[in-house]
C-alpha atoms as a PDB file:
ATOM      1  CA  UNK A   1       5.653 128.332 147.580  1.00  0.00           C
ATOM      2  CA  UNK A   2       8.392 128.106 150.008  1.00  0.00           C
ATOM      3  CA  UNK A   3      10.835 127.387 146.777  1.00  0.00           C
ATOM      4  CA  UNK A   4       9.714 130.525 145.085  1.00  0.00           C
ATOM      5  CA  UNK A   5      10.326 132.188 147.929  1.00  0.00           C
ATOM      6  CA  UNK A   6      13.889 130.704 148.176  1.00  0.00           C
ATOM      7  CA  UNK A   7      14.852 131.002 144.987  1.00  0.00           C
ATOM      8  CA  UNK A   8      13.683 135.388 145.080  1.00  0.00           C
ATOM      9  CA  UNK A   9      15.536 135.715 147.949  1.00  0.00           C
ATOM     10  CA  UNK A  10      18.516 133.848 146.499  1.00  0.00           C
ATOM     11  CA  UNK A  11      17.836 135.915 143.198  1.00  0.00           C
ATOM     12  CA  UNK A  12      17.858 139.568 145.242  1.00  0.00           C
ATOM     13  CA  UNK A  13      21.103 138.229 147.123  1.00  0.00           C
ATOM     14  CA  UNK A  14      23.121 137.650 144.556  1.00  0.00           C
ATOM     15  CA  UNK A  15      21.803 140.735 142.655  1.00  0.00           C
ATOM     16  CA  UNK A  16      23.215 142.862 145.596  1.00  0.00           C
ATOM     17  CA  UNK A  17      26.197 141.060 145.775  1.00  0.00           C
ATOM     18  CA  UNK A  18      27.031 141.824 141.906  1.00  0.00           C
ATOM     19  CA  UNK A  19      25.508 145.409 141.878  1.00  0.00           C
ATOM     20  CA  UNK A  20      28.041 148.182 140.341  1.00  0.00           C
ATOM     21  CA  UNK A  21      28.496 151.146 142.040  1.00  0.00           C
ATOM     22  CA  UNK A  22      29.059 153.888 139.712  1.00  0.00           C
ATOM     23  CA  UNK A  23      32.090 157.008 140.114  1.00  0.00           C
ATOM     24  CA  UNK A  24      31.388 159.983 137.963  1.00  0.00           C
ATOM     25  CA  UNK A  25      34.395 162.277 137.491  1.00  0.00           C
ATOM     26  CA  UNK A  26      34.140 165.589 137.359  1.00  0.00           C
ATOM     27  CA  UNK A  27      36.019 165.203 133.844  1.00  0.00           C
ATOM     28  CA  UNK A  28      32.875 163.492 132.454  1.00  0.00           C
ATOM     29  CA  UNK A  29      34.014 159.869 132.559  1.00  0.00           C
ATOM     30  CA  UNK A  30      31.819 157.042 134.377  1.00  0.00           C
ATOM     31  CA  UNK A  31      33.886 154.194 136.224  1.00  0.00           C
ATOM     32  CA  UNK A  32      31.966 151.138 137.041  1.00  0.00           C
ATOM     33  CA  UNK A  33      33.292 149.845 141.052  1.00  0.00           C
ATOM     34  CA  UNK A  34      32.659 148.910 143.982  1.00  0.00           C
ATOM     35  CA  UNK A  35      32.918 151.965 146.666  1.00  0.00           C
ATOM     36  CA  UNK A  36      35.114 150.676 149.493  1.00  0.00           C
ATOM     37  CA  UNK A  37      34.975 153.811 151.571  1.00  0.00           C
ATOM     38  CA  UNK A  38      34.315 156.996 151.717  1.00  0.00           C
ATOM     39  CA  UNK A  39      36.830 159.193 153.938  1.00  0.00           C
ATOM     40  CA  UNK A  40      37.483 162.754 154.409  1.00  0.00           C
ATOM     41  CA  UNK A  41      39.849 163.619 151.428  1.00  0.00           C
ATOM     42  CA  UNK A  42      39.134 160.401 148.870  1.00  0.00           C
ATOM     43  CA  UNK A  43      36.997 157.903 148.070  1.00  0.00           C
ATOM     44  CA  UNK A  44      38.507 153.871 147.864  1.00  0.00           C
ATOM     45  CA  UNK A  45      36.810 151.972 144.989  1.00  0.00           C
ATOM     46  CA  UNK A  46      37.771 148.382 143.837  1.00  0.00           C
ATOM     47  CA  UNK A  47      37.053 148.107 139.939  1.00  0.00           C
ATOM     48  CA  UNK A  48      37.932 145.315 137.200  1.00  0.00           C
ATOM     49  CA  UNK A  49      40.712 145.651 134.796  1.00  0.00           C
ATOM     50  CA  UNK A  50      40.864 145.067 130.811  1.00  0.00           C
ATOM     51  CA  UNK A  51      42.320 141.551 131.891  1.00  0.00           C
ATOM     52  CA  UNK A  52      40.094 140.675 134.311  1.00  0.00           C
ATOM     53  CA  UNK A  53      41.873 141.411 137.235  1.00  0.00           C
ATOM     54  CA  UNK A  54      40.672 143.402 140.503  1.00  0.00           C
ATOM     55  CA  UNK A  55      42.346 146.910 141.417  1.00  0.00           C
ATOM     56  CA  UNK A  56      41.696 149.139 143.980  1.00  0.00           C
ATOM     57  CA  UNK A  57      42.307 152.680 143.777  1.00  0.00           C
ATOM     58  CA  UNK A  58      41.242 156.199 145.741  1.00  0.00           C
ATOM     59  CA  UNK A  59      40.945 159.520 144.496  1.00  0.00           C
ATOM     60  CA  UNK A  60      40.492 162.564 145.760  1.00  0.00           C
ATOM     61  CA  UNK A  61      36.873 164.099 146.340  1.00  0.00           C
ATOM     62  CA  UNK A  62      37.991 167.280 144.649  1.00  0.00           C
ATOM     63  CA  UNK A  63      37.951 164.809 141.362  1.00  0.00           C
ATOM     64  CA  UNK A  64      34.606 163.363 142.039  1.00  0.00           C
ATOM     65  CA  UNK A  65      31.443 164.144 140.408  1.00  0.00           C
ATOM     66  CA  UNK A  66      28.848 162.397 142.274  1.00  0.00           C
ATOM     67  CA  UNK A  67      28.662 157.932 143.499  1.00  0.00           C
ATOM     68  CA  UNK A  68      25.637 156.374 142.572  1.00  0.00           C
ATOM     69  CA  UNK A  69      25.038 153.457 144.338  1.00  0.00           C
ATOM     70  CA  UNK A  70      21.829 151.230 144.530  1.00  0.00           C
ATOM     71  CA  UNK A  71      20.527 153.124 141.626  1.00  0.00           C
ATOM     72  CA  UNK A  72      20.895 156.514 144.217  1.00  0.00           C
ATOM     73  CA  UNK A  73      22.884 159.189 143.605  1.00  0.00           C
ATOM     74  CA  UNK A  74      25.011 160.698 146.036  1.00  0.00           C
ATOM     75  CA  UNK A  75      26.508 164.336 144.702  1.00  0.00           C
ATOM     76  CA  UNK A  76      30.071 165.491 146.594  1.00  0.00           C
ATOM     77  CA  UNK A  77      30.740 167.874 144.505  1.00  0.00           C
ATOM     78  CA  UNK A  78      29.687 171.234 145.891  1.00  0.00           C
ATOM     79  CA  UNK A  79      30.630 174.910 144.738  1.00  0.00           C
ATOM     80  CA  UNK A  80      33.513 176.109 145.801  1.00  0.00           C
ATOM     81  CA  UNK A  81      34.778 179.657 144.344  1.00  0.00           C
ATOM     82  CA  UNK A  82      38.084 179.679 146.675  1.00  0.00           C
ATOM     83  CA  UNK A  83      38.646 176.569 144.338  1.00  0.00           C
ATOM     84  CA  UNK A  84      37.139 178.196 141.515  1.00  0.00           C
ATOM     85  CA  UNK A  85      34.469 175.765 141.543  1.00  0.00           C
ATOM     86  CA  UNK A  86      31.703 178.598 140.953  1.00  0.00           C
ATOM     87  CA  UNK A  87      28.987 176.625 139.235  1.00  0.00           C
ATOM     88  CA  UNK A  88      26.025 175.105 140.872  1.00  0.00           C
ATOM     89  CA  UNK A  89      25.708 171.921 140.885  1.00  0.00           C
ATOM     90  CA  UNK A  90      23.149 171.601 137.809  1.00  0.00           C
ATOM     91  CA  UNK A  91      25.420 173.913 135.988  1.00  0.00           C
ATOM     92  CA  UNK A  92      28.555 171.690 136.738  1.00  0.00           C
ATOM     93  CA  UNK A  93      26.056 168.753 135.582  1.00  0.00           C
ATOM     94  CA  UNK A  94      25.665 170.127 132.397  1.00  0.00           C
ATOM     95  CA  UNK A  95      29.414 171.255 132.171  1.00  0.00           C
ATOM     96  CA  UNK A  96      30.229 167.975 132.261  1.00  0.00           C
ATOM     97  CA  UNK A  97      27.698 166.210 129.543  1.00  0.00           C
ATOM     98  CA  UNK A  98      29.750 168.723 127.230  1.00  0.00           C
ATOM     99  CA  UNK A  99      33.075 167.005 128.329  1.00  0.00           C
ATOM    100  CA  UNK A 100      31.148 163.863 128.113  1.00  0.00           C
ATOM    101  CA  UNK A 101      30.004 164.510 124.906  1.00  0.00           C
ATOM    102  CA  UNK A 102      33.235 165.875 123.246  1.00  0.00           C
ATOM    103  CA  UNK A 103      34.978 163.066 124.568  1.00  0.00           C
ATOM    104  CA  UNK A 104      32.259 160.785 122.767  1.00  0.00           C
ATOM    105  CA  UNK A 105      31.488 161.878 119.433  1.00  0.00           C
ATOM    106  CA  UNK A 106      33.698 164.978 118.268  1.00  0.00           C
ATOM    107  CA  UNK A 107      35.854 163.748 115.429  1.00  0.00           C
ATOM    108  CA  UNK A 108      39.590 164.857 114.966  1.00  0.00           C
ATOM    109  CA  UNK A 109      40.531 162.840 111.822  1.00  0.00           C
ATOM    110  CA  UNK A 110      40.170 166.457 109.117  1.00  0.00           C
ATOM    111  CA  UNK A 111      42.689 167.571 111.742  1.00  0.00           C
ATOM    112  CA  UNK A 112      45.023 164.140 111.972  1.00  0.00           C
ATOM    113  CA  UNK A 113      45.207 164.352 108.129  1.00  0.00           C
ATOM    114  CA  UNK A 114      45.752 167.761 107.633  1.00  0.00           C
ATOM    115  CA  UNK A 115      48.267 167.856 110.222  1.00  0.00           C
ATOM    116  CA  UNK A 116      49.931 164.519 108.608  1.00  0.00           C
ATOM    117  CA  UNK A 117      49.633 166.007 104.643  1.00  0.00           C
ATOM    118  CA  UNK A 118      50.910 169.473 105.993  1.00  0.00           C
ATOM    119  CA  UNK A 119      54.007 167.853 107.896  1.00  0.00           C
ATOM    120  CA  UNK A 120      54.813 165.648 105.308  1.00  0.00           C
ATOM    121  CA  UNK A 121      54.914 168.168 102.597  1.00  0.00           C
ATOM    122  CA  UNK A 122      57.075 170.258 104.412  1.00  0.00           C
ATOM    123  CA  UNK A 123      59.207 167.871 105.197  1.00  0.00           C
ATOM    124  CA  UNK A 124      59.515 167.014 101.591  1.00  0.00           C
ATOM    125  CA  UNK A 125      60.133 170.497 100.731  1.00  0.00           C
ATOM    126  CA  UNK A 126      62.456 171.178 103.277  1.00  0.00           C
ATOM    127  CA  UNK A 127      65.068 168.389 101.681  1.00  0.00           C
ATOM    128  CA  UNK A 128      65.981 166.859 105.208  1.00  0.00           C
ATOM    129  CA  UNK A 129      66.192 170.085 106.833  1.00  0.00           C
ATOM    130  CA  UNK A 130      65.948 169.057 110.635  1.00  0.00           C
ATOM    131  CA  UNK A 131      64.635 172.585 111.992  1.00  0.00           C
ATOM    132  CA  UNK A 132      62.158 173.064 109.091  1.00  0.00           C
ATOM    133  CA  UNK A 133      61.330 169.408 109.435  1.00  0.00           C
ATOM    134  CA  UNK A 134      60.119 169.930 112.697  1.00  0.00           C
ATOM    135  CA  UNK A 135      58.875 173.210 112.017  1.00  0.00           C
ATOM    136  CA  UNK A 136      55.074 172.095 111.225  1.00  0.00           C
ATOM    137  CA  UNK A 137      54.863 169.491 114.307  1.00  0.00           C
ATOM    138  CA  UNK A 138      55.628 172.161 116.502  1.00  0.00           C
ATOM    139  CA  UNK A 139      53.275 174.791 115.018  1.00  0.00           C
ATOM    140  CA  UNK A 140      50.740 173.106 113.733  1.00  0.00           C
ATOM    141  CA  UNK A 141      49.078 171.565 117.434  1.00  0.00           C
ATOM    142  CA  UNK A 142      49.481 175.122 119.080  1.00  0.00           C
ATOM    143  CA  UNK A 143      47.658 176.233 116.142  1.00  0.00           C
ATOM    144  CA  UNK A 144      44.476 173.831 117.157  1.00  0.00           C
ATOM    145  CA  UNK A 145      44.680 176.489 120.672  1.00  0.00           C
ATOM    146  CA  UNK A 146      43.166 178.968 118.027  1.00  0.00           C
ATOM    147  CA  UNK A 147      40.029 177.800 115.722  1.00  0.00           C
ATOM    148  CA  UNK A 148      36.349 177.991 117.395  1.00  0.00           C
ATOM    149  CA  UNK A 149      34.786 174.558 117.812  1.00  0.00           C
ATOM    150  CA  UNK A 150      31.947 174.165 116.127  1.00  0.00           C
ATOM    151  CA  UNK A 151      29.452 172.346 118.058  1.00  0.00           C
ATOM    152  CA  UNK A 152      27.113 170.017 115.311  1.00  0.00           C
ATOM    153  CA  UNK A 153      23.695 169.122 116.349  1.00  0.00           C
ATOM    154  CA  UNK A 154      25.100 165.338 116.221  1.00  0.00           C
ATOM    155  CA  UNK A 155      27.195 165.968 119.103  1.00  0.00           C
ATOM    156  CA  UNK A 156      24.910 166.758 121.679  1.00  0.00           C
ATOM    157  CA  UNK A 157      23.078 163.813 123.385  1.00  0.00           C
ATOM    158  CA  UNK A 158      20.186 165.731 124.945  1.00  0.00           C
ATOM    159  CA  UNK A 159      18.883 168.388 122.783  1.00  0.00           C
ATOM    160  CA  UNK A 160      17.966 170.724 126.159  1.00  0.00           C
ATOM    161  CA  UNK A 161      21.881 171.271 125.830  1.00  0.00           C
ATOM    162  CA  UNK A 162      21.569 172.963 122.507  1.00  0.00           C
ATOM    163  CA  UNK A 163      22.665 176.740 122.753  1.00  0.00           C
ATOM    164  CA  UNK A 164      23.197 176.078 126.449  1.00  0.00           C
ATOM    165  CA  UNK A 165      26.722 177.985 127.274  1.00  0.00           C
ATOM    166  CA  UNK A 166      27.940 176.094 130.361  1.00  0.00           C
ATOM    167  CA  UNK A 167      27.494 172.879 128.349  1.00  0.00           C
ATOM    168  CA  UNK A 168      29.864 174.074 125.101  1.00  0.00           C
ATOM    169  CA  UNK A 169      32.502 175.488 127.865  1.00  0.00           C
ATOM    170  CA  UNK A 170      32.813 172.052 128.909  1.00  0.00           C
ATOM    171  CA  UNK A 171      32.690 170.904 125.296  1.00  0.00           C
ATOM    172  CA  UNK A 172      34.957 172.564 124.185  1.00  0.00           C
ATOM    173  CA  UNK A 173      37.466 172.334 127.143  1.00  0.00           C
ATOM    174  CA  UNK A 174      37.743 168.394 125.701  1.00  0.00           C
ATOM    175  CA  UNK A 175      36.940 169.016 122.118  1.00  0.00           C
ATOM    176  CA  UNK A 176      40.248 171.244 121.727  1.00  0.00           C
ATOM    177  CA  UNK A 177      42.258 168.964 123.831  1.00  0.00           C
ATOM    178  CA  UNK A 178      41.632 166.241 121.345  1.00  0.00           C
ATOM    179  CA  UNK A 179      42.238 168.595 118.213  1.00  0.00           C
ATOM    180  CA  UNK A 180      45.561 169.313 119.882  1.00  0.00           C
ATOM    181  CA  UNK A 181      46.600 165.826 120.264  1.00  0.00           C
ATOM    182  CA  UNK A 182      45.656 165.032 116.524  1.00  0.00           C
ATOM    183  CA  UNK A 183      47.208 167.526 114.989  1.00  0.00           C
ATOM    184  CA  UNK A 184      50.380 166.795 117.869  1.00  0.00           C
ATOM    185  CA  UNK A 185      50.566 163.419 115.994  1.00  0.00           C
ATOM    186  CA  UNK A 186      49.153 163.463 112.242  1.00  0.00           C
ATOM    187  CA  UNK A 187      52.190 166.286 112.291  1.00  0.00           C
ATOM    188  CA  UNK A 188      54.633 164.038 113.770  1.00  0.00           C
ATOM    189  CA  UNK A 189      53.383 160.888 111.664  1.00  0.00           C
ATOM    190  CA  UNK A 190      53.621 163.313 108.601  1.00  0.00           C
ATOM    191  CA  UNK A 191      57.552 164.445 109.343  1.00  0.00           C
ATOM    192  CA  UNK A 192      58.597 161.132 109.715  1.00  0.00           C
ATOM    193  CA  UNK A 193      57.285 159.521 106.429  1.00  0.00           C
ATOM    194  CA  UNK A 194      58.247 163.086 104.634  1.00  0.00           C
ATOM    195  CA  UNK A 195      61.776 162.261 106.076  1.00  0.00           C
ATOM    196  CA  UNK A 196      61.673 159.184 104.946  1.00  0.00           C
ATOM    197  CA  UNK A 197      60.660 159.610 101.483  1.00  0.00           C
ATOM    198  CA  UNK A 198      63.446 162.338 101.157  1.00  0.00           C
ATOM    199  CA  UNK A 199      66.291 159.312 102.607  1.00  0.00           C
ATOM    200  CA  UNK A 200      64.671 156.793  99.876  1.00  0.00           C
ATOM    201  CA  UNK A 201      64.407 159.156  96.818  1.00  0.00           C
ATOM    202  CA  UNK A 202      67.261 162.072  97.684  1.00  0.00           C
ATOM    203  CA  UNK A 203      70.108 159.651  99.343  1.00  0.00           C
ATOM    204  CA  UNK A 204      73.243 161.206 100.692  1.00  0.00           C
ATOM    205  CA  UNK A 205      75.795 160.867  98.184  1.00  0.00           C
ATOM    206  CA  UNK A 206      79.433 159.914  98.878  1.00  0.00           C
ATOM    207  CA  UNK A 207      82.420 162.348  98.797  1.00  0.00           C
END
């Protein structure tokens, strides 16, 4: 009996020593830590690195979500309209499952491509032009500023979100972010290998 009781207490020991906390941002994203402490203005966590390594790091509360730790959840964010933090704190809760969500499972590649066929054929066309060369790169991500983001029933994790406004504000605050950065560099990819196939099959030819 006595080593049963040993080996729980062992067991529940080293459980706590190797619990995660957990830092939710208020952009959506979940870092697994250790909280180190909490102070006025930021929060000190200690988390593990790609290679293994230990980092500590603080960031300000104004960037912080909620901390669970021990499986509780501690919330610090709190409305703040001077900040123009109006939303409760459900409503910022849902807010950010639509970042989370965006961030997860809304697809760019239609706009990578198109932004990588449309800069390369321009930059064919354009013969080596530089200015028209870069004209598409340039246009084509403040473009992606424009189109409504449809939000596809695949998208959303919890089906209570469906139709809900607050929840496509915040998925679409991510959603077009990444459609700008596609079409930023299929564009870019696309000038450069346009360019390149001009060099290769239009050379410069020699006074």
């Amino acid at each position: 009996m006595r080593i049963i009781l040993l080996f729980l207490f062992t067991f529940s020991f080293i459980s706590v020593l190797f619990s995660q906390d957990t830092l939710i941002t208020m952009s959506g994203h979940e870092i697994p830590c250790q909280i180190i402490d909490k102070e006025d203005f930021e929060i000190r966590y200690d988390f593990i690195k790609k290679n293994g390594k230990h980092k500590e790091k603080a960031m300000h509360k104004s960037e912080v979500f909620a901390i669970v730790a021990g499986g509780v959840e501690e919330v610090i964010y709190a409305p703040d309209p001077i900040l123009g933090d109006d939303f409760s704190v459900q409503e910022m809760r849902i807010f950010i499952a639509g970042e989370r969500d965006a961030r997860q499972y809304f697809s760019t590649m239609a706009t990578f491509w198109t932004g990588t066929g449309t800069a390369g054929i321009a930059a064919v066309l354009a013969q080596g032009a530089f200015l028209a060369t870069l004209a598409v790169p340039i246009i084509y991500p403040i473009i992606q500023l424009l189109p409504y983001i449809k939000i596809k029933e695949k998208y959303i994790s919890d089906p209570n979100h469906r139709y809900n406004e607050i929840y496509a504000t915040g998925f679409e605050s991510v959603a077009r972010g990444k459609k700008v950065v596609a079409g930023l560099k299929g564009a870019a990819i696309g000038a450069v290998v346009g360019a390149i196939i001009i060099a290769i099959i239009a050379p410069d030819k020699p006074d």
